[in-house]
Every structure is written in structure tokens, then in C-alpha cells.
N, C-alpha and C. Protein backbone atom coordinates (compact mmCIF):
# COMPACT_ATOMS: atom_id res chain seq x y z
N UNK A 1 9.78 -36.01 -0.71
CA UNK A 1 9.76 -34.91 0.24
C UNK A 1 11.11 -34.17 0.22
N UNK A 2 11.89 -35.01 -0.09
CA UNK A 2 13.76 -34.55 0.32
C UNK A 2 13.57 -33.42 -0.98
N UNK A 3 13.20 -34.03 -2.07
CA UNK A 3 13.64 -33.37 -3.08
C UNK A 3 12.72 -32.06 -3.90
N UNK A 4 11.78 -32.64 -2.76
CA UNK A 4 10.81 -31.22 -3.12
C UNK A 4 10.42 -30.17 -2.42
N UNK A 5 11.01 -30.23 -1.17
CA UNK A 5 11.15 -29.34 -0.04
C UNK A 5 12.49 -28.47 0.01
N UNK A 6 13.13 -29.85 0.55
CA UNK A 6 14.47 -29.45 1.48
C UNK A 6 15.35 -29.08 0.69
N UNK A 7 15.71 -29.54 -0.53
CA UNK A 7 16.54 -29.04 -1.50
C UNK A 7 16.67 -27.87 -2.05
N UNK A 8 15.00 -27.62 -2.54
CA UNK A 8 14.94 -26.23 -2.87
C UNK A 8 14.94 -24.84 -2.13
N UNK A 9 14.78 -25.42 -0.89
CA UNK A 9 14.59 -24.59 0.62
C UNK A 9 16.21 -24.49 0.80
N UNK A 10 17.47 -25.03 0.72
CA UNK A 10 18.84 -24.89 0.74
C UNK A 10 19.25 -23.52 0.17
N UNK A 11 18.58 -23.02 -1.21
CA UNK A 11 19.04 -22.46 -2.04
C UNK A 11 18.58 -20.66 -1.20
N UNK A 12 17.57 -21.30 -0.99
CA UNK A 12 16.56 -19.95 0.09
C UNK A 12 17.25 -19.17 0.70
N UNK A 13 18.19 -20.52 1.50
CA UNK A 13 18.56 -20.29 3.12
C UNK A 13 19.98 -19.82 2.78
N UNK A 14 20.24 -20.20 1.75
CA UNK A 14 21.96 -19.82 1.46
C UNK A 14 21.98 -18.56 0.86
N UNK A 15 21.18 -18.35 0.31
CA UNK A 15 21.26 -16.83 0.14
C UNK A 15 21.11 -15.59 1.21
N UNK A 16 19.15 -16.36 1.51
CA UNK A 16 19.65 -15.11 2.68
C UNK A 16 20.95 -14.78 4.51
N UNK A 17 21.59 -16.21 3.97
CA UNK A 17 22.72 -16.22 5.10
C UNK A 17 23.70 -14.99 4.46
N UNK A 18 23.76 -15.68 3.41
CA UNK A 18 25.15 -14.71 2.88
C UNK A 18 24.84 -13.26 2.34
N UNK A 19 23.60 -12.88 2.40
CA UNK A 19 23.59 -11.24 2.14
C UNK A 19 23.10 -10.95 3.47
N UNK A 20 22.76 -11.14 4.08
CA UNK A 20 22.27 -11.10 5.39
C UNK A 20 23.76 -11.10 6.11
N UNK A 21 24.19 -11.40 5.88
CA UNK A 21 25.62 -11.27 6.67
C UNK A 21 26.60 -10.49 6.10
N UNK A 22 26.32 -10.15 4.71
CA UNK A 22 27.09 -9.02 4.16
C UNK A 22 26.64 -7.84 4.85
N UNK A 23 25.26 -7.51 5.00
CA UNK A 23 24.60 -5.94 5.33
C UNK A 23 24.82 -6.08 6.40
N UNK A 24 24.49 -6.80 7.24
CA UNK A 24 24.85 -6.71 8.86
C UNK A 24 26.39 -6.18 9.35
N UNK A 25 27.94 -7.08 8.70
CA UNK A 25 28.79 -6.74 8.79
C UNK A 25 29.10 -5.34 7.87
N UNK A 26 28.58 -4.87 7.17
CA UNK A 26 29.00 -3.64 6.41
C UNK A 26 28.10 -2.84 7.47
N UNK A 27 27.00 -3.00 8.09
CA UNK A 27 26.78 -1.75 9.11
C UNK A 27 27.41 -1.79 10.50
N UNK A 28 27.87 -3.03 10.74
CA UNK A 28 28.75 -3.07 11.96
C UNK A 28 30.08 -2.21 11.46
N UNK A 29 30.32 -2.39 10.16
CA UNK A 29 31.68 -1.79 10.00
C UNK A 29 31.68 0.02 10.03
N UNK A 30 30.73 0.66 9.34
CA UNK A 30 30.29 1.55 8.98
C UNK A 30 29.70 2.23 10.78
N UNK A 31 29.36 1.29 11.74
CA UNK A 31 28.26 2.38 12.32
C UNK A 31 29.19 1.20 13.93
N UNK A 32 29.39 0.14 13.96
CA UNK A 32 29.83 -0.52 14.94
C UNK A 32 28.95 -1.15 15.71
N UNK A 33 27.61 -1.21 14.79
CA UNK A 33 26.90 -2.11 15.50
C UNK A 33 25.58 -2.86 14.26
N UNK A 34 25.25 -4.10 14.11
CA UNK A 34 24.90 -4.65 13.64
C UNK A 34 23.37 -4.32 13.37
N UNK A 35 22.90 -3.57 13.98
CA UNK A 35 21.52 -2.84 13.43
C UNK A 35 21.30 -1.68 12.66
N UNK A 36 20.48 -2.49 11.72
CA UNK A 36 19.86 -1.76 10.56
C UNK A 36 19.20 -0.89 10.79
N UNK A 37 19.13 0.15 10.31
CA UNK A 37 18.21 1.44 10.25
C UNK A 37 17.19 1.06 8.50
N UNK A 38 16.32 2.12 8.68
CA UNK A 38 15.16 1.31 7.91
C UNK A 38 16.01 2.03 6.14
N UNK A 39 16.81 2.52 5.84
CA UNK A 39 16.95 2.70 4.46
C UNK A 39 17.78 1.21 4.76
N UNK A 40 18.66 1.09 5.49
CA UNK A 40 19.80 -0.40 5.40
C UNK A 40 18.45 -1.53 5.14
N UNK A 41 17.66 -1.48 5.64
CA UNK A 41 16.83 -2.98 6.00
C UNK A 41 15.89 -2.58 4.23
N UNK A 42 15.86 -1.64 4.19
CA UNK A 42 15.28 -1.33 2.58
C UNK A 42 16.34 -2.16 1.41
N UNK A 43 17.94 -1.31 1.97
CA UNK A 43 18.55 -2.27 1.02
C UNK A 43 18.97 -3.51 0.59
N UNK A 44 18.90 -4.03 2.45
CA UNK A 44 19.25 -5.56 2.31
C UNK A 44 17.46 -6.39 1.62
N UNK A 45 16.53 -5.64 1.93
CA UNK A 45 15.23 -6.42 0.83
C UNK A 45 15.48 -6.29 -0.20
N UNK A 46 15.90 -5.31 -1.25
CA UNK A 46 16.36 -5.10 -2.43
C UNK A 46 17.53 -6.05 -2.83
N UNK A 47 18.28 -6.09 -2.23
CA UNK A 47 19.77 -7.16 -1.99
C UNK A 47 19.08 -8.26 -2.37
N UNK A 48 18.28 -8.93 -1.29
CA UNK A 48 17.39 -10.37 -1.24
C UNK A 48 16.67 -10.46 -2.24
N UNK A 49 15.84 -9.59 -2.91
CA UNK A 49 14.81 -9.85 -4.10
C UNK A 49 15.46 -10.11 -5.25
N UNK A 50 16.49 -8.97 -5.74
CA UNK A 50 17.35 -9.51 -6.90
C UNK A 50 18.09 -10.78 -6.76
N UNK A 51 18.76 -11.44 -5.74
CA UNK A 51 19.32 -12.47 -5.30
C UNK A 51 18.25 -13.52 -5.68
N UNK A 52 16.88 -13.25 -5.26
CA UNK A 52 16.49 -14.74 -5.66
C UNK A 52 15.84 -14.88 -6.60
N UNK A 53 15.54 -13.33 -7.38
CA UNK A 53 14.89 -13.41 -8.46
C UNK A 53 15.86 -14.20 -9.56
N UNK A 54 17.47 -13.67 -9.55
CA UNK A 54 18.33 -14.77 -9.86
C UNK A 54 17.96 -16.23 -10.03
N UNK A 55 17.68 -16.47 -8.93
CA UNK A 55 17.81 -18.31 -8.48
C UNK A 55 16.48 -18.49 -9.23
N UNK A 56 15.52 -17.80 -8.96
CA UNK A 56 14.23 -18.16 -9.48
C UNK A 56 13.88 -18.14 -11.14
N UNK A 57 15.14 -17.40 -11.41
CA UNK A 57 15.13 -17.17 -13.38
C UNK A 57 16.22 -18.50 -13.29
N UNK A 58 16.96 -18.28 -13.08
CA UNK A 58 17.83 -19.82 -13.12
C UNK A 58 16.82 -21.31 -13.08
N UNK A 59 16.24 -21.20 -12.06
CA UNK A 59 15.40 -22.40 -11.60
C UNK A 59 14.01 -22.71 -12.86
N UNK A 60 13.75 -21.27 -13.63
CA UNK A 60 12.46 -21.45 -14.81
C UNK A 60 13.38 -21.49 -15.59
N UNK A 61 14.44 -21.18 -16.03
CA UNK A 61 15.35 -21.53 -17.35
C UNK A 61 15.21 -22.75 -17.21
N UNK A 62 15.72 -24.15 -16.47
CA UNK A 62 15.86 -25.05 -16.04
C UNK A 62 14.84 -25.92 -16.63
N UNK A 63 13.76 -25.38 -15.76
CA UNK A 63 12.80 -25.87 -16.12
C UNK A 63 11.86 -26.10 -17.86
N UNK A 64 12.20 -25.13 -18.35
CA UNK A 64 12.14 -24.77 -19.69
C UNK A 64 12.44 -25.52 -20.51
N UNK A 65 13.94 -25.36 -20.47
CA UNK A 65 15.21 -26.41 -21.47
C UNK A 65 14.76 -27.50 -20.83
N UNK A 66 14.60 -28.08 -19.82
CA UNK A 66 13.98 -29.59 -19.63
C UNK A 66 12.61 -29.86 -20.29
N UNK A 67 11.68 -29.49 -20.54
CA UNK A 67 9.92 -28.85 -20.68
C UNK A 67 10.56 -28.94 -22.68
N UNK A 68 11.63 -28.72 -23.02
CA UNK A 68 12.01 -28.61 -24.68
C UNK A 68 12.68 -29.70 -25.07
N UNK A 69 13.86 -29.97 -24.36
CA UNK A 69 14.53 -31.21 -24.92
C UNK A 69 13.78 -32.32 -24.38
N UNK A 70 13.45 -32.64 -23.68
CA UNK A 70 12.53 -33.65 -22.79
C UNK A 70 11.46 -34.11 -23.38
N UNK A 71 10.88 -34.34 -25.01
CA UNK A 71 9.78 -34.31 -25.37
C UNK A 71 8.60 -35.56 -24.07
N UNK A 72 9.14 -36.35 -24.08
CA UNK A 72 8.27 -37.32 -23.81
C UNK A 72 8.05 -37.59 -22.26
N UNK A 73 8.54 -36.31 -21.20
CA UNK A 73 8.27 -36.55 -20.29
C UNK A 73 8.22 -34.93 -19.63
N UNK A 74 7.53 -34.33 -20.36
CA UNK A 74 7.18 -32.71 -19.72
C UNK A 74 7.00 -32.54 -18.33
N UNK A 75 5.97 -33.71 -18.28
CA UNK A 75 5.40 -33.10 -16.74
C UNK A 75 6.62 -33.29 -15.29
N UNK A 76 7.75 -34.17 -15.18
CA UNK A 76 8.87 -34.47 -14.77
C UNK A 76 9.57 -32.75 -14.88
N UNK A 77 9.11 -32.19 -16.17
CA UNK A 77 10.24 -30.88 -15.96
C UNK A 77 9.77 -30.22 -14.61
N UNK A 78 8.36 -30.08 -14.36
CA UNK A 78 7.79 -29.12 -13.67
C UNK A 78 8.43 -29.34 -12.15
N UNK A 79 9.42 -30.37 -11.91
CA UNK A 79 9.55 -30.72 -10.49
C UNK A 79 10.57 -30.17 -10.23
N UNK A 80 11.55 -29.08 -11.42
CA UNK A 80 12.22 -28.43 -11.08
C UNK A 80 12.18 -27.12 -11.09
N UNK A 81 10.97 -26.32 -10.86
CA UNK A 81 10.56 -25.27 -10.93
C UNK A 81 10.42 -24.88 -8.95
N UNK A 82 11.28 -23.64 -8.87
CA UNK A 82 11.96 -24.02 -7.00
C UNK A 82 10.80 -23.00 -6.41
N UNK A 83 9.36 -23.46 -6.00
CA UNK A 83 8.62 -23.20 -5.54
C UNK A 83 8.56 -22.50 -4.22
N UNK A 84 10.11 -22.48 -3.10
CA UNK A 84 10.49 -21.67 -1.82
C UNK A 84 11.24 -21.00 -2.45
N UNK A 85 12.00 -20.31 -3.56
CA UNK A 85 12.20 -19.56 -4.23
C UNK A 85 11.21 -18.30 -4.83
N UNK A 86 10.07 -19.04 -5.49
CA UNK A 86 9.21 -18.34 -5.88
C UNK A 86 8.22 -17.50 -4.79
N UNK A 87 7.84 -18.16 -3.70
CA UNK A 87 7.35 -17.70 -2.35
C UNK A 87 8.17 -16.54 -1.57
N UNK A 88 9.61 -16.70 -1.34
CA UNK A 88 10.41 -15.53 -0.78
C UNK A 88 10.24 -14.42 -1.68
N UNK A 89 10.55 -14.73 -3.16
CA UNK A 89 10.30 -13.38 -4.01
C UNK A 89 8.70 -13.04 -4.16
N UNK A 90 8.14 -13.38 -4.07
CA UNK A 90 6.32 -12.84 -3.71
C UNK A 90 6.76 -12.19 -2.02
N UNK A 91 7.01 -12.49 -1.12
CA UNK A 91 6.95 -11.79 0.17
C UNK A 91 7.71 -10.72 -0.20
N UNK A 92 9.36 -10.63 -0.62
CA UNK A 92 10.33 -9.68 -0.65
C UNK A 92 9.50 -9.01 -1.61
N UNK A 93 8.64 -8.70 -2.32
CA UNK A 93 8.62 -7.84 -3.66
C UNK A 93 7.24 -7.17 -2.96
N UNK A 94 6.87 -7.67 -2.26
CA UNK A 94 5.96 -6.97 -1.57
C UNK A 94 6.11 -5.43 -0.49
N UNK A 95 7.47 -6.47 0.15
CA UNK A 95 8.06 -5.35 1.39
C UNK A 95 8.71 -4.34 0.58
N UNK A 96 9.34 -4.74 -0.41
CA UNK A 96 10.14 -3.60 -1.65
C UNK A 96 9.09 -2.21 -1.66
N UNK A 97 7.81 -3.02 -2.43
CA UNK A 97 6.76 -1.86 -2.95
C UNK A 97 6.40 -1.05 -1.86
N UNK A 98 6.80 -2.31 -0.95
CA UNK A 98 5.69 -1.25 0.97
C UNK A 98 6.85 -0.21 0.96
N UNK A 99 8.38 -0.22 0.86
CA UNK A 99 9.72 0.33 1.07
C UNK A 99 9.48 1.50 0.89
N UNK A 100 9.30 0.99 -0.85
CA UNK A 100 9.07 2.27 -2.07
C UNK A 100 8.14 3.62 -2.09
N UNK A 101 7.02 2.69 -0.90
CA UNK A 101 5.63 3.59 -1.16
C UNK A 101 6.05 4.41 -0.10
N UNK A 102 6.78 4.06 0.90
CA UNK A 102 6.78 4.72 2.48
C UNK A 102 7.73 6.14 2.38
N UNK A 103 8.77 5.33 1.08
CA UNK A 103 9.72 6.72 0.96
C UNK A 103 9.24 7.68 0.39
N UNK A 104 8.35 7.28 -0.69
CA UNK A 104 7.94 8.13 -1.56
C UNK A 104 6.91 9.06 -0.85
N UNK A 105 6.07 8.72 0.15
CA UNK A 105 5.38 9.48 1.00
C UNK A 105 6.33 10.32 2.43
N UNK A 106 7.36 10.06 2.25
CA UNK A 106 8.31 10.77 3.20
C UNK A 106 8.38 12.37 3.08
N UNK A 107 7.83 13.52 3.51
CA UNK A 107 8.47 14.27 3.24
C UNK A 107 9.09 15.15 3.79
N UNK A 108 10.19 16.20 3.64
CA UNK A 108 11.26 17.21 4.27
C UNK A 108 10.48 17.70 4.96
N UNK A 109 11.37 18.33 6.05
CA UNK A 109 10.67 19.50 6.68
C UNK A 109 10.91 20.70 5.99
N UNK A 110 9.99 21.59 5.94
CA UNK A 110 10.32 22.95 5.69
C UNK A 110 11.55 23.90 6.39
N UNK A 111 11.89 25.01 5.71
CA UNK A 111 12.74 25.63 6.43
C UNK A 111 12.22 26.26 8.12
N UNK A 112 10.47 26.54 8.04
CA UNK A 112 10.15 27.08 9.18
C UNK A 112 10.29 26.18 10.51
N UNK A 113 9.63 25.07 10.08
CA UNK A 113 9.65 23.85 10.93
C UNK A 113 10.67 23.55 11.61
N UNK A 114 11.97 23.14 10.59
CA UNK A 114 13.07 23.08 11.34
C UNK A 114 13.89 24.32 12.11
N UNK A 115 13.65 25.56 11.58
CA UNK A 115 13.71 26.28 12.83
C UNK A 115 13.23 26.44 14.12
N UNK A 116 11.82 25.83 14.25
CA UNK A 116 10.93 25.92 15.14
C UNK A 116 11.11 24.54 16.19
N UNK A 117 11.96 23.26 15.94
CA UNK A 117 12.76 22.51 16.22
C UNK A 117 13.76 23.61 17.54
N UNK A 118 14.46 23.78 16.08
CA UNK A 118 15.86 24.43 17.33
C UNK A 118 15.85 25.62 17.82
N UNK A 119 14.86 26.45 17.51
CA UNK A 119 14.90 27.82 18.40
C UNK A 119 13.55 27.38 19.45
């Protein structure tokens, strides 16, 4: 259980502490207060997805070179393949595309509109 949960769940949690606490303090610094507006919360998902897509190419390399040099005990490689790794990047890559789709459907106001605003 230790080693097939909690271990790989460490790697999860340490990441999103430490970018999670980068974007938070860079908008406290920037704005003086620790809330995200939705392009910030866009970037800190983008932040998080590459971050664990990292850990998660690290964690199938791993697994690989064990799965090659390892002839006689393959199935042992598979226990290092970091399965709460692979789960955060399926959720984050999801909210990315939702990000992506929302901006991309964003659009300007016209010049009339925004006159019609302030006059």
C-alpha cells in the first residue's frame, strides 16, 4: 500500500505545493492579493500539466529501462509506472482544453458597443 499509493502520491503533492505557491505569491506580488483571476488560474493549470507531464515521462522512462534491462522479471517494472501522476495529468489536460476552448470563444467588443458602455 505504502509503496503504491503514498509514495507516488508525494510526487503529486510536491509539485502542486510548489507551483501553487509560486502563482499565488507572484499574484500577491503583482496585484497584493493572492487571488487568481481566470487567465492566472489558466496559467497555473498549464504550469501543473507540464510539471507533471515531466514526472510522468520520468516515471515511463523508468519504467521502460526497467521493462529492458530486467529481462526476467518485466511484470515488477510495471510497479513503477506513477499512476497519481498519470490521473492529475488526465484531469489538468482536460481543464487546459476547457481553458483553451473558453478563450478561443471569447470575443472583443466592437467599437459601437463599447461606446454604448460609456456614453
Amino acid at each position: 500500500m505504502r509503496s503504491g499509493i503514498l509514495t507516488p502520491s508525494l510526487s503529486v503533492v510536491t509539485t502542486e505545493v510548489i507551483l501553487c505557491t509560486h502563482v499565488h505569491a507572484r499574484a500577491s506580488a503583482a496585484t497584493g492579493s493572492t487571488h487568481l483571476d481566470e487567465r492566472e488560474q489558466a496559467r497555473r493549470n498549464e504550469l501543473l500539466l507540464a510539471a507533471h507531464s515531466l514526472v510522468g515521462l520520468a516515471s515511463a522512462g523508468k519504467t521502460l529501462a526497467r521493462m529492458i534491462i530486467l529481462d526476467d522479471r518485466k511484470d515488477m517494472a510495471l510497479r513503477h509506472v506513477n499512476v497519481p501522476v498519470l490521473l492529475r495529468m488526465g484531469g489538468l489536460a482536460v481543464e487546459v482544453a476547457h481553458d483553451r476552448r473558453t478563450r478561443s470563444r471569447a470575443v472583443a467588443r466592437d467599437w459601437d458597443e463599447s461606446a454604448n458602455l460609456v456614453g
